[in-house]
N, C-alpha and C. Protein backbone atom coordinates (compact mmCIF):
# COMPACT_ATOMS: atom_id res chain seq x y z
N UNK A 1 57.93 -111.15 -183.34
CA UNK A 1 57.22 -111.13 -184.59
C UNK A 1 57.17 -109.69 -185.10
N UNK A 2 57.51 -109.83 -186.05
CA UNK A 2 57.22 -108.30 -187.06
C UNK A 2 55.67 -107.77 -187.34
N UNK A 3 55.95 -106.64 -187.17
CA UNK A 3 54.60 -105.67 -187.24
C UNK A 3 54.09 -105.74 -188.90
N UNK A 4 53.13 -106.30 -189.51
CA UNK A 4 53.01 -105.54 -191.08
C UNK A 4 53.39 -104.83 -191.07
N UNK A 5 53.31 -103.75 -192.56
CA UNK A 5 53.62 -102.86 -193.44
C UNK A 5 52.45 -102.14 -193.09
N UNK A 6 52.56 -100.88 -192.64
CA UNK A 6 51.47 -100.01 -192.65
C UNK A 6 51.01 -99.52 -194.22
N UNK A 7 49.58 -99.33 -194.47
CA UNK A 7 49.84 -98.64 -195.80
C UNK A 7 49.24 -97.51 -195.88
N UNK A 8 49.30 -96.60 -194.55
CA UNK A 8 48.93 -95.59 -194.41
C UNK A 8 50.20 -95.21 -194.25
N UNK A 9 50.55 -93.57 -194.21
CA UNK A 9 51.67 -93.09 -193.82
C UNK A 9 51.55 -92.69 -192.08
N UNK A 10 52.91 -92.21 -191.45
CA UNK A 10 52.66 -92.17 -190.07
C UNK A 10 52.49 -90.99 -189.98
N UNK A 11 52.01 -90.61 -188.87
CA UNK A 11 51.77 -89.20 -188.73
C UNK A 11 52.52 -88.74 -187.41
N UNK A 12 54.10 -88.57 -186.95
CA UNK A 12 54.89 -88.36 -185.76
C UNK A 12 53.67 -87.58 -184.79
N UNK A 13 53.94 -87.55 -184.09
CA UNK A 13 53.25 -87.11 -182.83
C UNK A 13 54.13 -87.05 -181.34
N UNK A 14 54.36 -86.11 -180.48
CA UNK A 14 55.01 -85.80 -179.19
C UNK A 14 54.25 -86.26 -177.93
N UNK A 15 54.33 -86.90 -177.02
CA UNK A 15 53.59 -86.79 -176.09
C UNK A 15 54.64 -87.07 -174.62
N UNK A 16 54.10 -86.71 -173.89
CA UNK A 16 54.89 -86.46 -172.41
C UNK A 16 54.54 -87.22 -171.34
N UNK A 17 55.84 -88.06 -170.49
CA UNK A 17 55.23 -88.70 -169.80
C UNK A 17 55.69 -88.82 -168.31
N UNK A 18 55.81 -89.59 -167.20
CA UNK A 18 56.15 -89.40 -166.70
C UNK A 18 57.16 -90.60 -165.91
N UNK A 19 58.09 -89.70 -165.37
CA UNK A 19 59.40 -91.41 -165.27
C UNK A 19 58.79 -92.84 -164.89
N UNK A 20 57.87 -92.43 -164.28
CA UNK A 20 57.27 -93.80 -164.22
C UNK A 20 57.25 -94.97 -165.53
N UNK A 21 56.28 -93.84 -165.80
CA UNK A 21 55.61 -94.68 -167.85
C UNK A 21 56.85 -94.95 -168.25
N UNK A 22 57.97 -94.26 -168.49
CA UNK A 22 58.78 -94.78 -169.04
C UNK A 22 59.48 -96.03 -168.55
N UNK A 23 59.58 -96.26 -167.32
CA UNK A 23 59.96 -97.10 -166.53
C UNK A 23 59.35 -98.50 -167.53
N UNK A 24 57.82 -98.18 -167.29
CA UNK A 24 56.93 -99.41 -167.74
C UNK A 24 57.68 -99.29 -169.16
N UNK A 25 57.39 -98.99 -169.82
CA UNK A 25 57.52 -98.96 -171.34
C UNK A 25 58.90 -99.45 -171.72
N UNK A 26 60.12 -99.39 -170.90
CA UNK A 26 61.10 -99.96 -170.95
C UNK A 26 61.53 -101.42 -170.70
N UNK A 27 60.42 -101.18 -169.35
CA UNK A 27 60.28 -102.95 -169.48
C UNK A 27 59.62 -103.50 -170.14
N UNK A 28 58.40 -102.92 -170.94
CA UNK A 28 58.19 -103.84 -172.31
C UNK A 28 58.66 -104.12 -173.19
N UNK A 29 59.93 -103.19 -173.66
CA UNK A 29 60.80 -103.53 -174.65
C UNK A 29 61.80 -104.29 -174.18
N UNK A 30 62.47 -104.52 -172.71
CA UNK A 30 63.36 -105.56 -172.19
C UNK A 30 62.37 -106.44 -172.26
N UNK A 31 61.30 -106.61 -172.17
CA UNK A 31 60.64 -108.40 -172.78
C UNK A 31 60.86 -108.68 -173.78
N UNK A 32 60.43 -108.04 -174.88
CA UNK A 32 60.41 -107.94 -176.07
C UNK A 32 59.43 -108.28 -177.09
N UNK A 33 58.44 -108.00 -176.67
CA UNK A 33 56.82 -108.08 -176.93
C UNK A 33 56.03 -107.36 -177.47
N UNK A 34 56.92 -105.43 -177.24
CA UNK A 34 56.54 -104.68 -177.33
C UNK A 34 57.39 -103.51 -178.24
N UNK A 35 57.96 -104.15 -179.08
CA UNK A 35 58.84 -102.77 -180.07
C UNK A 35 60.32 -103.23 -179.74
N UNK A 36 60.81 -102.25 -180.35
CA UNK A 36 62.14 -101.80 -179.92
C UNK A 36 62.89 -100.79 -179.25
N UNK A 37 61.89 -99.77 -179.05
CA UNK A 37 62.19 -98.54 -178.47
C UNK A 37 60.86 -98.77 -177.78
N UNK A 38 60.87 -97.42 -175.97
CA UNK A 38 59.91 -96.95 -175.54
C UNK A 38 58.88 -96.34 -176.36
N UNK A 39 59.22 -95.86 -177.15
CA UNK A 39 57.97 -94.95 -178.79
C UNK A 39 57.42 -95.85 -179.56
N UNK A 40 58.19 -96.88 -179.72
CA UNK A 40 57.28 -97.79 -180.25
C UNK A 40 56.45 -98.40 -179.01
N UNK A 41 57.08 -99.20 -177.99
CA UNK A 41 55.85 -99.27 -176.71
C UNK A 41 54.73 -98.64 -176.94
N UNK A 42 54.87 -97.82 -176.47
CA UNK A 42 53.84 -96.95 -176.77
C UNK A 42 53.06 -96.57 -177.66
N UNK A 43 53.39 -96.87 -179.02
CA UNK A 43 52.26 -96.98 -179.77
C UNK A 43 51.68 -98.19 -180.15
N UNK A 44 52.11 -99.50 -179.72
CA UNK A 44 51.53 -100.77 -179.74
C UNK A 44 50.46 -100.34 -178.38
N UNK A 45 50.65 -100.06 -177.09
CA UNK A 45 49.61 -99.36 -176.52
C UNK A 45 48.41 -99.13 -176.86
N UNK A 46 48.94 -97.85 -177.36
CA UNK A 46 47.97 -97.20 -177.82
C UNK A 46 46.72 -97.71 -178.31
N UNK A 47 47.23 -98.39 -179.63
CA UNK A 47 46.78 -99.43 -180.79
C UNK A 47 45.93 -100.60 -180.32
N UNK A 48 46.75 -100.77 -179.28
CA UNK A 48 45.92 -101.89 -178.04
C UNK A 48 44.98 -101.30 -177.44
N UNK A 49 44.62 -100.33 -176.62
CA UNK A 49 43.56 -99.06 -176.11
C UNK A 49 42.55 -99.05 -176.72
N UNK A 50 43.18 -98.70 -178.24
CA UNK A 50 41.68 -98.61 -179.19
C UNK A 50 41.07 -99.59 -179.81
N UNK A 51 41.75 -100.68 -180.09
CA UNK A 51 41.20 -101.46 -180.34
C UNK A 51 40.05 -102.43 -179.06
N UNK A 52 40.56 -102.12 -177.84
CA UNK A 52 39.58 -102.37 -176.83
C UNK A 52 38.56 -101.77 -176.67
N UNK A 53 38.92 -100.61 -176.64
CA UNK A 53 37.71 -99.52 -176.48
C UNK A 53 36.63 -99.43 -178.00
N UNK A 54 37.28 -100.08 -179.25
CA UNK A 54 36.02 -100.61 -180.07
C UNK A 54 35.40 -102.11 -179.73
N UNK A 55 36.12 -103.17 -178.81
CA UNK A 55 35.54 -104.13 -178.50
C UNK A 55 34.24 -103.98 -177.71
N UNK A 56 34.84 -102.85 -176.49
CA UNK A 56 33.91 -102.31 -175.57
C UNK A 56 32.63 -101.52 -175.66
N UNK A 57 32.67 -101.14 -177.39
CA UNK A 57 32.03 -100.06 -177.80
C UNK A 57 31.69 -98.68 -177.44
N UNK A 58 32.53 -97.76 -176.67
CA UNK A 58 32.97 -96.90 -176.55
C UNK A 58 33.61 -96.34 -177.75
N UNK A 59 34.03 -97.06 -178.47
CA UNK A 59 34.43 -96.18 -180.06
C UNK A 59 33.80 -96.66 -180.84
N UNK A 60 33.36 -96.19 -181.96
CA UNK A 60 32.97 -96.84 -183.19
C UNK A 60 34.08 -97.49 -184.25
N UNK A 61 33.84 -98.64 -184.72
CA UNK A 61 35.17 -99.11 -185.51
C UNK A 61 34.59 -98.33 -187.04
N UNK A 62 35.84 -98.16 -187.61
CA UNK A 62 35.59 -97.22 -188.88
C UNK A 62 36.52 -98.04 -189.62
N UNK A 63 36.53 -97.72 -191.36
CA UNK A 63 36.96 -98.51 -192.12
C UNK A 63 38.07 -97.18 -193.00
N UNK A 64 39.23 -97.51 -193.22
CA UNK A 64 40.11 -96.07 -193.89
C UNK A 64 40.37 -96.12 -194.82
N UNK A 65 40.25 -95.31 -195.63
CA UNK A 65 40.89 -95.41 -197.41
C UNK A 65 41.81 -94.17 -197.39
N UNK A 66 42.51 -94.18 -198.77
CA UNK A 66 43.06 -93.15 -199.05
C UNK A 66 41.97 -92.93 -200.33
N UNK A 67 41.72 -91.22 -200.28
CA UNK A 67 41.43 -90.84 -201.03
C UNK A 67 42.00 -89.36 -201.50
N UNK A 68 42.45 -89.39 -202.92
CA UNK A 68 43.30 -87.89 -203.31
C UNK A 68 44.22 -87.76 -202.35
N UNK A 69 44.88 -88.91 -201.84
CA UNK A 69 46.20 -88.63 -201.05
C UNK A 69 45.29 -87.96 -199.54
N UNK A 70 44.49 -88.70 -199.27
CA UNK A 70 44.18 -88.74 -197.90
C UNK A 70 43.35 -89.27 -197.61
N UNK A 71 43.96 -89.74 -195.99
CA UNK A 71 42.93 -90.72 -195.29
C UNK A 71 41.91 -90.26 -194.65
N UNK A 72 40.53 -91.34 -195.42
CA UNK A 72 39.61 -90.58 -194.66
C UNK A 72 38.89 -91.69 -194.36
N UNK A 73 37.61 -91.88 -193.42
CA UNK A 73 36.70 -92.94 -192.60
C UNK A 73 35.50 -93.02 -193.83
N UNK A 74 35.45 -94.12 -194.09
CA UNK A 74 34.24 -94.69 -194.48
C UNK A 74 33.25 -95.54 -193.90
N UNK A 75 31.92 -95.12 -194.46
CA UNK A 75 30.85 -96.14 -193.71
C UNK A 75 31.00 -97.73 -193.69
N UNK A 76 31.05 -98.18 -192.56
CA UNK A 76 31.28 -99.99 -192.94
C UNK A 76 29.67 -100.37 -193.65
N UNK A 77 29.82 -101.39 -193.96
CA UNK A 77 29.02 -101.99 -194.95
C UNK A 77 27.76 -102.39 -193.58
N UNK A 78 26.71 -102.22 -193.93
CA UNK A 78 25.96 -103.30 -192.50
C UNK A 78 25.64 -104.43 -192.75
C-alpha cells in the first residue's frame, strides 16, 4: 500500500547505524511492509516510535500548519 502525499515538505536528515540495523531494515524491505529502500525503513520506524510514544504519553501529540512558509505546532482544541 502506498504512503499518502505528505503536505509538509521533507526535511533530509543523516543518521548512522550499525550493520546490524541495517541488516534489520533490509529485511523489512525484503517483506515489503516497510518502503523500498533501508531509508525509507527507517523512517516508517521512526513514524511508528512516535506515534507510540504519543499513545504512551511520553510525547505530547501536536497539531502542524504551515504558516508564512513554515511549519509550526499548534494548540489542539480541548
Amino acid at each position: 500500500m502506498a504512503r499518502p502525499t505528505n503536505t509538509f515538505e521533507t526535511i533530509p536528515m543523516t543518521i548512522a547505524v550499525t550493520p546490524q540495523i541495517r541488516m534489520y531494515l533490509d529485511d523489512l524491505v525484503m517483506r515489503g511492509s516497510y518502503g523500498s529502500s533501508p531509508a525509507e525503513a527507517a523512517r516508517v520506524l521512526i513514524s511508528e516510535a512516535i506515534e507510540w510514544k504519543i499513545s504512551d504519553k511520553k510525547l505530547d501529540l501536536k497539531k502542524f500548519i504551515l504558516q508564512d512558509g513554515e511549519v509550526v505546532a499548534v494548540p489542539l482544541a480541548a
